[in-house]
Each structure stands twice: as C-alpha cells, then as structure tokens.
N, C-alpha and C. Protein backbone atom coordinates (compact mmCIF):
# COMPACT_ATOMS: atom_id res chain seq x y z
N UNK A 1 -17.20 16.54 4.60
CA UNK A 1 -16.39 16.80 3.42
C UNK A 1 -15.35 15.69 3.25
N UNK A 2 -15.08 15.07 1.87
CA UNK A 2 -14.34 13.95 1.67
C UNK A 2 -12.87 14.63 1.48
N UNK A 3 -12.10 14.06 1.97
CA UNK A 3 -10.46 14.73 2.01
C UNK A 3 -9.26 13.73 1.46
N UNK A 4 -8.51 14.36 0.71
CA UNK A 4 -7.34 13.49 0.15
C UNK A 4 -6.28 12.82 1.23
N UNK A 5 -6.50 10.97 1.02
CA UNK A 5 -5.61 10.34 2.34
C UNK A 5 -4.21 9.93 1.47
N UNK A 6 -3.01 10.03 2.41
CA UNK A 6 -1.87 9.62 1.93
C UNK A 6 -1.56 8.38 2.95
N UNK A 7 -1.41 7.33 1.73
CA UNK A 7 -0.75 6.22 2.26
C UNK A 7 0.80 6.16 1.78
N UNK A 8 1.98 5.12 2.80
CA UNK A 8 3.10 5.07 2.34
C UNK A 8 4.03 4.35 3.48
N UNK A 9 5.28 4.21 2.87
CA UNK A 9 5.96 3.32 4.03
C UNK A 9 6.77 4.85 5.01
N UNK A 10 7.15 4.01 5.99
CA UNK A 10 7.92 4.82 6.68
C UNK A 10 8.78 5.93 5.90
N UNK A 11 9.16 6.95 6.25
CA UNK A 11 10.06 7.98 6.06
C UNK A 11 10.33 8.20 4.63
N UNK A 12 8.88 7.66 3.64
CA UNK A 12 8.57 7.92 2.29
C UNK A 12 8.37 9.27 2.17
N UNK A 13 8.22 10.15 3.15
CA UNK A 13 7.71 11.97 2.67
C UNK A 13 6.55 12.01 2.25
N UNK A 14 5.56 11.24 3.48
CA UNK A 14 4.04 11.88 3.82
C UNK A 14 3.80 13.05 4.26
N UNK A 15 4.29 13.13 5.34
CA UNK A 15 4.41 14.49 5.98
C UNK A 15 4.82 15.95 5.50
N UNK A 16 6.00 15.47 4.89
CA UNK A 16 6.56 16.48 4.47
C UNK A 16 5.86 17.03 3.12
N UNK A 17 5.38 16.04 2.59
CA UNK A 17 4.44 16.24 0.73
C UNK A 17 3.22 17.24 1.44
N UNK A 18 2.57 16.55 2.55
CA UNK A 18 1.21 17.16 3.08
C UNK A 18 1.72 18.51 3.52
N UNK A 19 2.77 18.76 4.56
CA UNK A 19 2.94 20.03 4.97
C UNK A 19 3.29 21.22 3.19
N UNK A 20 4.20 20.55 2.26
CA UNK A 20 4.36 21.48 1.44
C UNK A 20 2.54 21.57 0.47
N UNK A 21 1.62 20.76 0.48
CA UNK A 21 0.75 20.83 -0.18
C UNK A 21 -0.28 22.06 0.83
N UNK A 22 0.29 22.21 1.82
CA UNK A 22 -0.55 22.93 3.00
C UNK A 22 0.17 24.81 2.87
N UNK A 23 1.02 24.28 2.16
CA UNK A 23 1.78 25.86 2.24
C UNK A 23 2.69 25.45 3.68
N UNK A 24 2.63 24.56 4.86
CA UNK A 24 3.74 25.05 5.53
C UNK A 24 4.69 24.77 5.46
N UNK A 25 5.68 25.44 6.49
CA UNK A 25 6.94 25.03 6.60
C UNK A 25 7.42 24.75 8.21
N UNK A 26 8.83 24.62 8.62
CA UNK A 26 9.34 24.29 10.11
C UNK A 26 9.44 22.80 9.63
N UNK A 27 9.49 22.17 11.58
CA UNK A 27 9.82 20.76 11.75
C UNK A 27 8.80 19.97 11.21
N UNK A 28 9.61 18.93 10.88
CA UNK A 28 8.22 17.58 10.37
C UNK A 28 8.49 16.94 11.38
N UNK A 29 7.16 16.36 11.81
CA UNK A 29 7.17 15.52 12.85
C UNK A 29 6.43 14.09 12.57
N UNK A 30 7.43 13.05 13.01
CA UNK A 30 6.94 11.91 11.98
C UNK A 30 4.77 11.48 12.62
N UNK A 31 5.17 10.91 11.88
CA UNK A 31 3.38 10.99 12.64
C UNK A 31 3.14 9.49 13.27
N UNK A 32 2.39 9.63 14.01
CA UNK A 32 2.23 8.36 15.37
C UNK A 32 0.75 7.88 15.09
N UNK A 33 -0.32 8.94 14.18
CA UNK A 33 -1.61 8.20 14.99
C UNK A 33 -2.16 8.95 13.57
N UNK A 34 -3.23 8.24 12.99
CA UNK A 34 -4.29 8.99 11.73
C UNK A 34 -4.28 10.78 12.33
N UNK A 35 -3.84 11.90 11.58
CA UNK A 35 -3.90 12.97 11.91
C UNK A 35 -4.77 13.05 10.42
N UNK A 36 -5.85 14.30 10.95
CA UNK A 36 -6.50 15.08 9.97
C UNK A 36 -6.22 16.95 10.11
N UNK A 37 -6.02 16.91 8.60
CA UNK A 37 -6.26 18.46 8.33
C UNK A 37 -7.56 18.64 7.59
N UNK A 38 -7.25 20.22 7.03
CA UNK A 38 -8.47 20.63 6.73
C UNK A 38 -8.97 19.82 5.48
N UNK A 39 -7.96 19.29 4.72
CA UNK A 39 -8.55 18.82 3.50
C UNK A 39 -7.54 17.70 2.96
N UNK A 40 -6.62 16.80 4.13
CA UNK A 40 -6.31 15.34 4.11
C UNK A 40 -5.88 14.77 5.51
N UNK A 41 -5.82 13.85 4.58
CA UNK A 41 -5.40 12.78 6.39
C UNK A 41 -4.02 12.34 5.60
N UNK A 42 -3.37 12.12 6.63
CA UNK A 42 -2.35 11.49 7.04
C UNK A 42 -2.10 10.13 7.86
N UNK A 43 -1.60 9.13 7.49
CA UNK A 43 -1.45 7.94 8.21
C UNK A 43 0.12 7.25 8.27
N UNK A 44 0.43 6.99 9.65
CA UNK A 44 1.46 6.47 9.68
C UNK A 44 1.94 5.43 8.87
N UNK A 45 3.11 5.23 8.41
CA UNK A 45 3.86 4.39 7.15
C UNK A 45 3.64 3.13 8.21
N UNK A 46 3.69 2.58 9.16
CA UNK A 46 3.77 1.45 10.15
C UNK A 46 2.01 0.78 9.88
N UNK A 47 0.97 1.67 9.22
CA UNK A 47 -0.11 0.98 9.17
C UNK A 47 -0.59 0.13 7.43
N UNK A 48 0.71 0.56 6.67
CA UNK A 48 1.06 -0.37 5.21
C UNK A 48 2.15 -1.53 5.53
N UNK A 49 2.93 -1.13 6.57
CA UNK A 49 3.53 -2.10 6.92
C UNK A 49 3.31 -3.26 7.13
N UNK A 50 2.57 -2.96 8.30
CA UNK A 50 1.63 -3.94 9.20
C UNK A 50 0.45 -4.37 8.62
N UNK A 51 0.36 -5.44 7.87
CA UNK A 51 -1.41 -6.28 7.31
C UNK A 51 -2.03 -6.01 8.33
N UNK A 52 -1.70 -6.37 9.42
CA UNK A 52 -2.84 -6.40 10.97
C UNK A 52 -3.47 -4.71 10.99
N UNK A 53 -2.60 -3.71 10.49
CA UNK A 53 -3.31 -2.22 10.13
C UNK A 53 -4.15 -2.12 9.42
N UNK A 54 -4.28 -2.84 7.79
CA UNK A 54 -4.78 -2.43 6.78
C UNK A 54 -6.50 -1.96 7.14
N UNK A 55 -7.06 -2.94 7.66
CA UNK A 55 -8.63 -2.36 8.36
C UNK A 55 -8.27 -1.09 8.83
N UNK A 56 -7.35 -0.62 9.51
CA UNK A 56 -7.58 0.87 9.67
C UNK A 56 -7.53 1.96 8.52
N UNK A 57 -6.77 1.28 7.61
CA UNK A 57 -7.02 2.24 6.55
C UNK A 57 -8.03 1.83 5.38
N UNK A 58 -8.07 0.76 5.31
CA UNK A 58 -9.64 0.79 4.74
C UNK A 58 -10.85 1.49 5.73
N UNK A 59 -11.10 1.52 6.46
CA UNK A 59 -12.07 2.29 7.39
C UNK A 59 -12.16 3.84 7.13
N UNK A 60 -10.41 3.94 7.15
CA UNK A 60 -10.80 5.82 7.71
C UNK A 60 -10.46 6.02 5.85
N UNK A 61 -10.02 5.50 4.47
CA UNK A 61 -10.40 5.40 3.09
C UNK A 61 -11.96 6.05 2.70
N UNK A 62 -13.27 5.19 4.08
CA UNK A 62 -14.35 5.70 3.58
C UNK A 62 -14.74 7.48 3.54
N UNK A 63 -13.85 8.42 4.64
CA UNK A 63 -13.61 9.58 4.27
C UNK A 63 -13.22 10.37 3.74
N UNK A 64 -12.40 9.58 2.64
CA UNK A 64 -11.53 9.95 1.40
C UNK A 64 -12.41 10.34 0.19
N UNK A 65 -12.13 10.85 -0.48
CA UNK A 65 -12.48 11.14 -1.72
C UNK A 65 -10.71 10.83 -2.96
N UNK A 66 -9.96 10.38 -2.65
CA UNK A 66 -8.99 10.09 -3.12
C UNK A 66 -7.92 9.67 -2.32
N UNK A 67 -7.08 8.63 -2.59
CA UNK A 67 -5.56 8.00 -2.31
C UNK A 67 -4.40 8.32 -2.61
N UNK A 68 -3.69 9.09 -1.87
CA UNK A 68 -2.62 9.13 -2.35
C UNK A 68 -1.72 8.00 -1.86
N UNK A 69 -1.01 7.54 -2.81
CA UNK A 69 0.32 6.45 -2.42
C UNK A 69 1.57 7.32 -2.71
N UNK A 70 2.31 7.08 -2.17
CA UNK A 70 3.82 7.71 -1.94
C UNK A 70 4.39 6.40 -2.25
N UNK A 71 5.85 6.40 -3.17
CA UNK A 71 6.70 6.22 -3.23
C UNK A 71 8.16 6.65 -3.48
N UNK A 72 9.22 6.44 -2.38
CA UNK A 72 10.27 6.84 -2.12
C UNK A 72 10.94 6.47 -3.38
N UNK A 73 11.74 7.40 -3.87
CA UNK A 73 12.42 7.63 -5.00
C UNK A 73 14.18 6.90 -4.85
N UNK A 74 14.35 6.80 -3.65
CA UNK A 74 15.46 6.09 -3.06
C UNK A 74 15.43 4.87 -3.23
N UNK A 75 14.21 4.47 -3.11
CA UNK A 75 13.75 2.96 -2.64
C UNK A 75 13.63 2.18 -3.53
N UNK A 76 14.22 0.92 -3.79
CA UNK A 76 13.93 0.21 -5.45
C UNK A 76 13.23 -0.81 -5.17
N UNK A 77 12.27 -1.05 -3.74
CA UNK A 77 11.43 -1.99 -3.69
C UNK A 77 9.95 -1.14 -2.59
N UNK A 78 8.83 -1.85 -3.32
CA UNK A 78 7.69 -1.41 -2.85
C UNK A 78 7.21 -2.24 -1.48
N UNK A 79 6.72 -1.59 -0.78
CA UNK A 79 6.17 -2.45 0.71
C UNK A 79 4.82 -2.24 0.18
N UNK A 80 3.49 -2.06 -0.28
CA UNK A 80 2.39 -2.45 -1.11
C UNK A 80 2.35 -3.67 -1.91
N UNK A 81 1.51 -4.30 -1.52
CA UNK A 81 0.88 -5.37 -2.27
C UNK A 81 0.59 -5.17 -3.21
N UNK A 82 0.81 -6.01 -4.28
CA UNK A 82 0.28 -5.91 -5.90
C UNK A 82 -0.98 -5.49 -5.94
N UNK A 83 -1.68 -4.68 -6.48
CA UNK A 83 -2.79 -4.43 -6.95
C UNK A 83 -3.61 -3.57 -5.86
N UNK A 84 -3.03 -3.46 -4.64
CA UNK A 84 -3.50 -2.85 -3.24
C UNK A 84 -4.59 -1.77 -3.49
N UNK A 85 -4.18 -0.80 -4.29
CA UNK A 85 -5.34 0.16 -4.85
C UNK A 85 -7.01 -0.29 -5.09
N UNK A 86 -6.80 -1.43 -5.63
CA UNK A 86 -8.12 -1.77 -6.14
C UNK A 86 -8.98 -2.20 -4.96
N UNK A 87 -8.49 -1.94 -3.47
CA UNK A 87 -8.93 -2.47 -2.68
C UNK A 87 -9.77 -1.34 -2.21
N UNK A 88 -9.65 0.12 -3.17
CA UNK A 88 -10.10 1.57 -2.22
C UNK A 88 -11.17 1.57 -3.36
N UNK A 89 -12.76 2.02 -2.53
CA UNK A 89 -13.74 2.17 -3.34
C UNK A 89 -13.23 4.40 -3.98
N UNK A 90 -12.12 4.42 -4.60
CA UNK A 90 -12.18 5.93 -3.97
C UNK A 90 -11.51 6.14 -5.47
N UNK A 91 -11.02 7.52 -6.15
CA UNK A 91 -10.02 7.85 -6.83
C UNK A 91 -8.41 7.28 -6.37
N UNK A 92 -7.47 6.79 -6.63
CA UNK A 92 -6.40 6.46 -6.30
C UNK A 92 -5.41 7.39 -7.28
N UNK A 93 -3.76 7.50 -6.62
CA UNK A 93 -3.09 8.15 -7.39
C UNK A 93 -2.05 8.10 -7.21
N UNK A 94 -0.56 7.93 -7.41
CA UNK A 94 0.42 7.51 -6.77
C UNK A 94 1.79 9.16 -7.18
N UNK A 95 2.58 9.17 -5.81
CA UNK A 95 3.27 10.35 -5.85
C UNK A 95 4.79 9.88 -5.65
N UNK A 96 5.34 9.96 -6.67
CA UNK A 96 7.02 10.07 -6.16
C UNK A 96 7.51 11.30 -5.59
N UNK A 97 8.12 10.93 -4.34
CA UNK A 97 8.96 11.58 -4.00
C UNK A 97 10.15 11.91 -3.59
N UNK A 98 10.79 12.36 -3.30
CA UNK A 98 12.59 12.74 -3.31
C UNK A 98 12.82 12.76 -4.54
N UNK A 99 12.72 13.83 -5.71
CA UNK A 99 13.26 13.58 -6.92
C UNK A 99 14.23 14.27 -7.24
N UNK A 100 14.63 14.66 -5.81
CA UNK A 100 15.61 15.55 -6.23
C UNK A 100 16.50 15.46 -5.34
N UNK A 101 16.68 14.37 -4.69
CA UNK A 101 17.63 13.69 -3.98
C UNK A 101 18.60 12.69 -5.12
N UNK A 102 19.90 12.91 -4.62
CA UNK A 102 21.08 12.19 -5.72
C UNK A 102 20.72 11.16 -5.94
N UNK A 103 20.11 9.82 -5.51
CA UNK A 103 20.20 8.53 -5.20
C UNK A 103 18.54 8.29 -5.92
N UNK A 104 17.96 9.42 -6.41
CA UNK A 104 16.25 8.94 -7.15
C UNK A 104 16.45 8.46 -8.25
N UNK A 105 15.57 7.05 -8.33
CA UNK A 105 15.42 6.58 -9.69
C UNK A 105 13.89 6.81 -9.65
N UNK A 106 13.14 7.93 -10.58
CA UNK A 106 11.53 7.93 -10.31
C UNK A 106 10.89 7.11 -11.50
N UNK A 107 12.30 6.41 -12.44
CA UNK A 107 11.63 5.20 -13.09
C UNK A 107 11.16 4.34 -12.35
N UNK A 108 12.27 3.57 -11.68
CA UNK A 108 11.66 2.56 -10.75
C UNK A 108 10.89 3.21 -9.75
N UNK A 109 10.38 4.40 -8.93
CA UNK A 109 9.37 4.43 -8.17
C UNK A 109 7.74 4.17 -9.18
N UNK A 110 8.07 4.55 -10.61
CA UNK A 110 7.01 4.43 -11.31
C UNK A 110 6.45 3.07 -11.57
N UNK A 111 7.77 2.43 -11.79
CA UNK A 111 7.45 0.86 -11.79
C UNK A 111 6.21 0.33 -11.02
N UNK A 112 7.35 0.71 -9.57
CA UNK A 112 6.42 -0.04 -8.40
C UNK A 112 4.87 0.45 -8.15
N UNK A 113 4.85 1.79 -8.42
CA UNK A 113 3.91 1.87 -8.42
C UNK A 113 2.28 1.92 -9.50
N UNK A 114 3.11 1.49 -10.24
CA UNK A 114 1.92 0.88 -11.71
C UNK A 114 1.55 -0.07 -11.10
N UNK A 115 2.55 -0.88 -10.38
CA UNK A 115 1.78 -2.21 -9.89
C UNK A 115 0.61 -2.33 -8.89
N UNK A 116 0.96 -0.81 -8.22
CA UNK A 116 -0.74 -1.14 -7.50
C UNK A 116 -2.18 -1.10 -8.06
N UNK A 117 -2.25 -0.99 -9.26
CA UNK A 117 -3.63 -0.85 -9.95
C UNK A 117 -4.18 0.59 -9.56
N UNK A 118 -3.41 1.45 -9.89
CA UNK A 118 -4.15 2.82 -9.72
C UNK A 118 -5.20 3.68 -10.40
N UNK A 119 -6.20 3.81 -10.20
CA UNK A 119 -7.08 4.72 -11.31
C UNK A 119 -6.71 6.04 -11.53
N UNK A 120 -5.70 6.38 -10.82
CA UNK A 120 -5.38 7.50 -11.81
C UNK A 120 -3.67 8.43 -12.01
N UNK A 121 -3.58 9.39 -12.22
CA UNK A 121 -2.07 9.39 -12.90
C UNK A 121 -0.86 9.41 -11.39
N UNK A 122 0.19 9.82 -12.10
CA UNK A 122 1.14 9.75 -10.92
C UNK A 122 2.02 10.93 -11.32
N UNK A 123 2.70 11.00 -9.73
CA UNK A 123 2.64 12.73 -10.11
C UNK A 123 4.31 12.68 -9.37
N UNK A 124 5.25 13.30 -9.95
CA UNK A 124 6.76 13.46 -9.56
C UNK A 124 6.81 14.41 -8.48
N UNK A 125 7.09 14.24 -7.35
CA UNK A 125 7.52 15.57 -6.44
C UNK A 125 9.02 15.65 -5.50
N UNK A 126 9.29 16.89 -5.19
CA UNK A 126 9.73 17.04 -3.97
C UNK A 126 9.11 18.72 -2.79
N UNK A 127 9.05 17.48 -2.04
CA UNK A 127 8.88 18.80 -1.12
C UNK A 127 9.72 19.59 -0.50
N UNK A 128 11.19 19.32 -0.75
CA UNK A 128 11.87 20.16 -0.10
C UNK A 128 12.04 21.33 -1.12
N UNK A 129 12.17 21.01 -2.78
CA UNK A 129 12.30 22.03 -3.17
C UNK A 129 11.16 22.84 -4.05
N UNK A 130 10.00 21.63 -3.79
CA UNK A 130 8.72 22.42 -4.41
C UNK A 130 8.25 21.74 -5.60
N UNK A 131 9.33 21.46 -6.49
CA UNK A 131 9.21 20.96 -7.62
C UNK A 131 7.93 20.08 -7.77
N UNK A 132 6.85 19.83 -8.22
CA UNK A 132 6.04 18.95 -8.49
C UNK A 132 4.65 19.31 -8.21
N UNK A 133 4.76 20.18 -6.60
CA UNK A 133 3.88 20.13 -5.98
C UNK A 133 2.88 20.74 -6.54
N UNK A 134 3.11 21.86 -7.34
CA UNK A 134 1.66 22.73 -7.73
C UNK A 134 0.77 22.37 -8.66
N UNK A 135 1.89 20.94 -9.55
CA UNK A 135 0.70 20.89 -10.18
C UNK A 135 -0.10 19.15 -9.80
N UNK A 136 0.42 18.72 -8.37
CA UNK A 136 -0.39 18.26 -7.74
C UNK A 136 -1.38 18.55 -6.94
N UNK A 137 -1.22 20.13 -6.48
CA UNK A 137 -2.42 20.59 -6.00
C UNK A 137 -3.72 21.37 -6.80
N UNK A 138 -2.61 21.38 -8.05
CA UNK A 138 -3.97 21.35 -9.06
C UNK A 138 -4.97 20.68 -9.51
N UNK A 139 -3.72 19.35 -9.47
CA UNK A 139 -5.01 17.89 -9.55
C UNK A 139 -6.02 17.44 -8.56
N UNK A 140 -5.40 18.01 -7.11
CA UNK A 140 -6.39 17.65 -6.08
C UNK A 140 -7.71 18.97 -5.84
N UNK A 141 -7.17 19.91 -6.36
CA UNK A 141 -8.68 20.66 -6.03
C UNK A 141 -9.78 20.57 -7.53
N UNK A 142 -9.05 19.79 -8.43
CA UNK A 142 -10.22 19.77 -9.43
C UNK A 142 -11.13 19.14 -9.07
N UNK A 143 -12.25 19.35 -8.65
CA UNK A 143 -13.52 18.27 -8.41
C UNK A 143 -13.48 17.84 -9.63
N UNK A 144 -13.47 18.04 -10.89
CA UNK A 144 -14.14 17.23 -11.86
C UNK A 144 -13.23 15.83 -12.23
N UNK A 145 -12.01 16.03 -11.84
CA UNK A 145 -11.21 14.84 -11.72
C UNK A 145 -11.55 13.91 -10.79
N UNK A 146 -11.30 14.41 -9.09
CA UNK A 146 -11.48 13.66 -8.25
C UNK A 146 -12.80 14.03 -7.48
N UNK A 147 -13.28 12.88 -7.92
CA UNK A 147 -14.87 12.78 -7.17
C UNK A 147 -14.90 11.40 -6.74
C-alpha cells in the first residue's frame, strides 16, 4: 500500500501534523530515523538538510503515493531547492504550518513554497489547535485526487 511521506526542515511540525492527522495526542518525539505508520512515513528534517540524504528520500518517495512538504510559518526562508518537487515521480503538496502561532506569515510560507514546483494544492494548518487539519485529511484519503 502506497502511503503519504512528509518532507521538511527541522522542527517544521512533521511530527506533530502526522500525530494530529493520526488522531493522536501526548509527547512528540522528534524523529531520528524514516518511521512508518499505517498510512505515512515520516522523515527526519536533517535528511532535506543534508544533499548527501536526498537519495534516501528519493528511494523510500518510491512508497509514496504523495509528498507532503511542510513549511514553517515562522520561517521566512526555505531550506528546499527550487523546483525540488519535480524531482518526486509521485502527487506532491505543500502544508503550512504554525498558523496560529503570533510570528506566522503563511504568505510567505506560500511563497516559498510555490517555488518547489508542486503538482498539487497547499493546505494551511496547525496541529496544536486543529485548524486545517480535516480538511487535509480529506484531501489525503480521496483516491481520486491522489493516485
């Protein structure tokens, strides 16, 4: 079964987007190593960082059926390469998050992230207070969208 992967930089709210898209709650624990659930993966922000990573996420991409990119709503500069998306044979999609942190501009997270060449829309969230999420998990269980 092909599963939705989230890419992103460090302490962008991978974890925390995946645990609220999972229904849970408790500690987030930053993540160290490709973790899979039932229906995404997760990859450490240190493997967009690092070029010398990117083969790992093109590799474990071929189990994807879609990309998620995260961008931090805090953040007014992107660690993604221009056009980086076009590099995934897959659906792509890009997610702001913290939008509901004082300091979000989710213009400029939108910016940055038009620039990766995404095939498809981008979606506002937070996971701490929910806001966004449902009707990103609407977009991810439509098969007829993401195939």
């Amino acid at each position: 079964m092909k599963k939705i992967m989230v890419i992103g930089a460090v302490d962008s709210g991978k974890t925390s987007l995946l645990m609220a898209i999972h229904g849970e709650t408790g500690q987030v624990s930053k993540t160290q190593t490709i973790e899979y659930k039932s229906f995404t993966i997760d990859t450490p922000g240190e493997y967009i960082e690092n070029p010398r990573m990117y083969r790992a996420l093109m590799s474990t991409s071929l189990e994807a059926k879609c990309i998620m990119f995260t961008q931090d709503s805090t953040i007014s500069k992107s660690i993604f390469p221009p056009g980086f998306a076009r590099a995934f044979n897959c659906m792509s999609i890009g997610v702001i998050t913290k939008i509901d942190h004082p300091q979000s501009n989710p213009q400029r997270a939108n910016e940055l992230l038009m620039e990766l060449g995404l095939k498809g829309p981008i979606f506002q969230v937070s996971a701490l207070s929910g806001e966004g999420i449902d009707e990103l998990k609407l977009f991810i269980s439509s098969k007829n969208r993401v195939s």
